[in-house]
N, C-alpha and C. Protein backbone atom coordinates (compact mmCIF):
# COMPACT_ATOMS: atom_id res chain seq x y z
N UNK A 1 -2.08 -20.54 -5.64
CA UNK A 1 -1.26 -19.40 -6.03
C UNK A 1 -1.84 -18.83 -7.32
N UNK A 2 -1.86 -17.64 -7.19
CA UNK A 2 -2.60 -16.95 -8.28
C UNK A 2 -1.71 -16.52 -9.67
N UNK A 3 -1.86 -16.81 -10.57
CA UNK A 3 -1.22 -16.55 -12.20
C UNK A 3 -1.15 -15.14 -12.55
N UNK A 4 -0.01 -14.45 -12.69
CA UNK A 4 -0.21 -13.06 -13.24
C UNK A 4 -0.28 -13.40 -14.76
N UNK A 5 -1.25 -12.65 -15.42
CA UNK A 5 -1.24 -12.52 -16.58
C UNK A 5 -0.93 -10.72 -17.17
N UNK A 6 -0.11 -10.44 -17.03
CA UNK A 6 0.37 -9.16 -17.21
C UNK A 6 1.56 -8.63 -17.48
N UNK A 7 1.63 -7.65 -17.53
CA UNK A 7 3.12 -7.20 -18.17
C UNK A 7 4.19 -6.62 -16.72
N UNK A 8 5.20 -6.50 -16.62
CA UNK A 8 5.98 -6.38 -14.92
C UNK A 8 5.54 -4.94 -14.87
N UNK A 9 5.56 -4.40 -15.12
CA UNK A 9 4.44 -3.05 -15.10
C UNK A 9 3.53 -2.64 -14.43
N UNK A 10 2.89 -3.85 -14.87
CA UNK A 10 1.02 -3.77 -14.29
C UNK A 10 1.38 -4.23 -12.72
N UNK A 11 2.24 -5.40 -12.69
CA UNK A 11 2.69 -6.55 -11.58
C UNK A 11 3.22 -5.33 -10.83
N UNK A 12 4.04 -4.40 -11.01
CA UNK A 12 4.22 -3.30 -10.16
C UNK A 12 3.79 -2.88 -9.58
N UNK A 13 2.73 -2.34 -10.49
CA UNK A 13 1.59 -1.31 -9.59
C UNK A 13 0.78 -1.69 -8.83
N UNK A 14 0.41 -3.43 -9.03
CA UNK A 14 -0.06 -3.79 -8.04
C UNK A 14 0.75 -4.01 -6.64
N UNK A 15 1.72 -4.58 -6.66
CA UNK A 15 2.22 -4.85 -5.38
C UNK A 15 2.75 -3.62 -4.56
N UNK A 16 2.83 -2.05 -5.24
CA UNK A 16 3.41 -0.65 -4.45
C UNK A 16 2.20 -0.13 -4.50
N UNK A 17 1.29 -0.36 -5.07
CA UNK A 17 0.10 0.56 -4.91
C UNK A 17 -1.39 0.50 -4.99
N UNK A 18 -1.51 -1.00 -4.38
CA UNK A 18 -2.64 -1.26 -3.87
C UNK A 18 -3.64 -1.29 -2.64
N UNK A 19 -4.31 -0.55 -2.63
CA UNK A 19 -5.18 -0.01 -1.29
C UNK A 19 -5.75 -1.01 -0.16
N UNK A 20 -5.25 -0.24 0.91
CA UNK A 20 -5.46 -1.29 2.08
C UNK A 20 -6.36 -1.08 2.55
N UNK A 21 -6.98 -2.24 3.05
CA UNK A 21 -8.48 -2.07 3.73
C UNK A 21 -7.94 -2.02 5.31
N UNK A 22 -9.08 -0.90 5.83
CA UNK A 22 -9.22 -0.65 6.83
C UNK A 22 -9.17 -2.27 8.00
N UNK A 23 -7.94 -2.25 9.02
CA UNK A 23 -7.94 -3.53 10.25
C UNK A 23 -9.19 -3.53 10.61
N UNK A 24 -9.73 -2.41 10.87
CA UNK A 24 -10.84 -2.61 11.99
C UNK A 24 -12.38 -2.88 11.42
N UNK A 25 -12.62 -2.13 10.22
CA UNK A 25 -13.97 -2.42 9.69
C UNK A 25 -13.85 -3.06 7.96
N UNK A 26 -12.93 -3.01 7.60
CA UNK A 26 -12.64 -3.81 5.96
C UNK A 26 -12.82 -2.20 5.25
N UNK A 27 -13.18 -1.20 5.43
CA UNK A 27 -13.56 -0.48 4.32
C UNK A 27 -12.03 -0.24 3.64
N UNK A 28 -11.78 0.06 2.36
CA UNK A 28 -11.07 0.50 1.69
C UNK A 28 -10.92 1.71 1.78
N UNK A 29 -9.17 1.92 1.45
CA UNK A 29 -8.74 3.07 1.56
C UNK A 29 -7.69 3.81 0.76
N UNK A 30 -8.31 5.17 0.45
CA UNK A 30 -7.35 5.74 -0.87
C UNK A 30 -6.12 6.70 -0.34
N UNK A 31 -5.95 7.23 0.31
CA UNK A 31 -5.52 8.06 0.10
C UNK A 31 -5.05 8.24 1.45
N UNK A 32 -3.59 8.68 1.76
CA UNK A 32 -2.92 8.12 2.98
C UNK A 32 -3.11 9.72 3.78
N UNK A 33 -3.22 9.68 5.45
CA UNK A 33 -2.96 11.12 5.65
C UNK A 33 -1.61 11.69 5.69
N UNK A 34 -0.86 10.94 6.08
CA UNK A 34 0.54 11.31 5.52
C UNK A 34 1.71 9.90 5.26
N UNK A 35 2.66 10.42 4.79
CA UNK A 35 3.50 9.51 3.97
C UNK A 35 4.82 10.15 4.26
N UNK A 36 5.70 9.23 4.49
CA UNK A 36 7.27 9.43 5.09
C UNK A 36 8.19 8.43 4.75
N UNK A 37 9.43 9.23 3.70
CA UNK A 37 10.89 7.79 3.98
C UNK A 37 11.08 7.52 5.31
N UNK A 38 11.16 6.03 5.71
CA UNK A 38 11.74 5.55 6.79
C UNK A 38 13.25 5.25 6.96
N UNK A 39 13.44 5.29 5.46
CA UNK A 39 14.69 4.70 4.90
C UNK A 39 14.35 5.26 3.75
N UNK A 40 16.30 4.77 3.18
CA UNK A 40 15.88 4.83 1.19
C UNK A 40 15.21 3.95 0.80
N UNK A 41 14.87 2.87 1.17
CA UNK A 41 14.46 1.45 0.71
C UNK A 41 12.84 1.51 1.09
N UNK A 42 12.29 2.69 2.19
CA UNK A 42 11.08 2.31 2.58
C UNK A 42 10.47 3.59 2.58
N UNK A 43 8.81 3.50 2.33
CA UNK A 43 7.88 4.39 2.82
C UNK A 43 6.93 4.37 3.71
N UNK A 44 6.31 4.48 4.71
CA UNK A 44 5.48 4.17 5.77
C UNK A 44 4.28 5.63 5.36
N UNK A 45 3.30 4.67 4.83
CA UNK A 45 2.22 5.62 4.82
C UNK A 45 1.06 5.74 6.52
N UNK A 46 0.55 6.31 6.87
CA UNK A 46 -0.56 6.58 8.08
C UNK A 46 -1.94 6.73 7.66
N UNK A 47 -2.68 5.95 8.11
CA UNK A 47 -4.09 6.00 7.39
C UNK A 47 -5.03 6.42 8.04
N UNK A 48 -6.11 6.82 8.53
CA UNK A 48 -7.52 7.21 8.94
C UNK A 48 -8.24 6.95 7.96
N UNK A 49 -9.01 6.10 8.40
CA UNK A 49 -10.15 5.47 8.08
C UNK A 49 -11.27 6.62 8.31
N UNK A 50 -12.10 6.69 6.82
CA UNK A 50 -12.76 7.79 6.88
C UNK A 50 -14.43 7.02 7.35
N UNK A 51 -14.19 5.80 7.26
CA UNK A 51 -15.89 4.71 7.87
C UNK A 51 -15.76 4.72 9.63
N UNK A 52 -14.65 4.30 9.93
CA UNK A 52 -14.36 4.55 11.43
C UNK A 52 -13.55 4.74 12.12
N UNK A 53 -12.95 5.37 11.92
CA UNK A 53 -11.81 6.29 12.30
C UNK A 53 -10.94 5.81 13.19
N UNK A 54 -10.53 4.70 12.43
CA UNK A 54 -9.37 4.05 13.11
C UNK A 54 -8.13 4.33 12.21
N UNK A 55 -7.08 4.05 12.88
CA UNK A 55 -5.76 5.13 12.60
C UNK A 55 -4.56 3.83 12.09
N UNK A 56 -4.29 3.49 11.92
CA UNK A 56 -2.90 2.81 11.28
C UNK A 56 -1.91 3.03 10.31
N UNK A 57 -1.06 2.47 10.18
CA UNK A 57 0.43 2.88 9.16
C UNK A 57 0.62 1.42 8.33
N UNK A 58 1.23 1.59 7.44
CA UNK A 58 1.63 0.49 6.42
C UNK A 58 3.04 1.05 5.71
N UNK A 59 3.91 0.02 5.51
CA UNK A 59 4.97 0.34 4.93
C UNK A 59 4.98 -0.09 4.25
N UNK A 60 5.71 0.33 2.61
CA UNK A 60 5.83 -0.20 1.29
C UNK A 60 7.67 -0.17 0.89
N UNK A 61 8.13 -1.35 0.64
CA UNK A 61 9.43 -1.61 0.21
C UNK A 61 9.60 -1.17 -1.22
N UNK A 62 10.13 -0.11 -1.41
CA UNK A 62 10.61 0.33 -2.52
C UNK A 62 12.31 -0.18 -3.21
N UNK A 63 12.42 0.18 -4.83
CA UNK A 63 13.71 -0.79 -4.96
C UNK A 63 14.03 -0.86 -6.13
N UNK A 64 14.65 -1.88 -6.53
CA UNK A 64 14.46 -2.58 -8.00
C UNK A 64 13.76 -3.35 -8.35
N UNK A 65 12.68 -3.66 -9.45
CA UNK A 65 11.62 -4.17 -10.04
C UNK A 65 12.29 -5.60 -10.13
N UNK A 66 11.34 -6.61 -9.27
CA UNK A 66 12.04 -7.89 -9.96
C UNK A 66 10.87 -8.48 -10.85
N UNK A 67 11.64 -8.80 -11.76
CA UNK A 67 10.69 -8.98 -13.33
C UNK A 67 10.05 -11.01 -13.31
């Protein structure tokens, strides 16, 4: 298990806004083609992969910060 050394801040931004690598080939990915509430609690981003154009969604649980 890995040690945060950081402030709940930083610990934030990592866990809502760190870039998912592409299922099919690993490449990394910035920037979603679109993004939608599913809920109040959720966002479901849609991705295209700009290395091989494979298509998937990811959802991010939004909320209260647990510190």
């Amino acid at each position: 298990m890995a040690q945060w050394n950081a402030t709940p801040g930083v610990c934030a931004f990592v866990r809502y806004f760190t870039r998912p690598l592409c299922p099919e080939c690993s490449h990394e990915q910035f920037v979603p083609e679109h993004s939608a509430f599913v809920d109040e609690s959720r966002v479901r981003h849609a991705w295209l992969c700009e290395a091989c154009g494979y298509g998937f969604c990811t959802t991010v649980e939004i909320g209260r910060l647990d510190a």
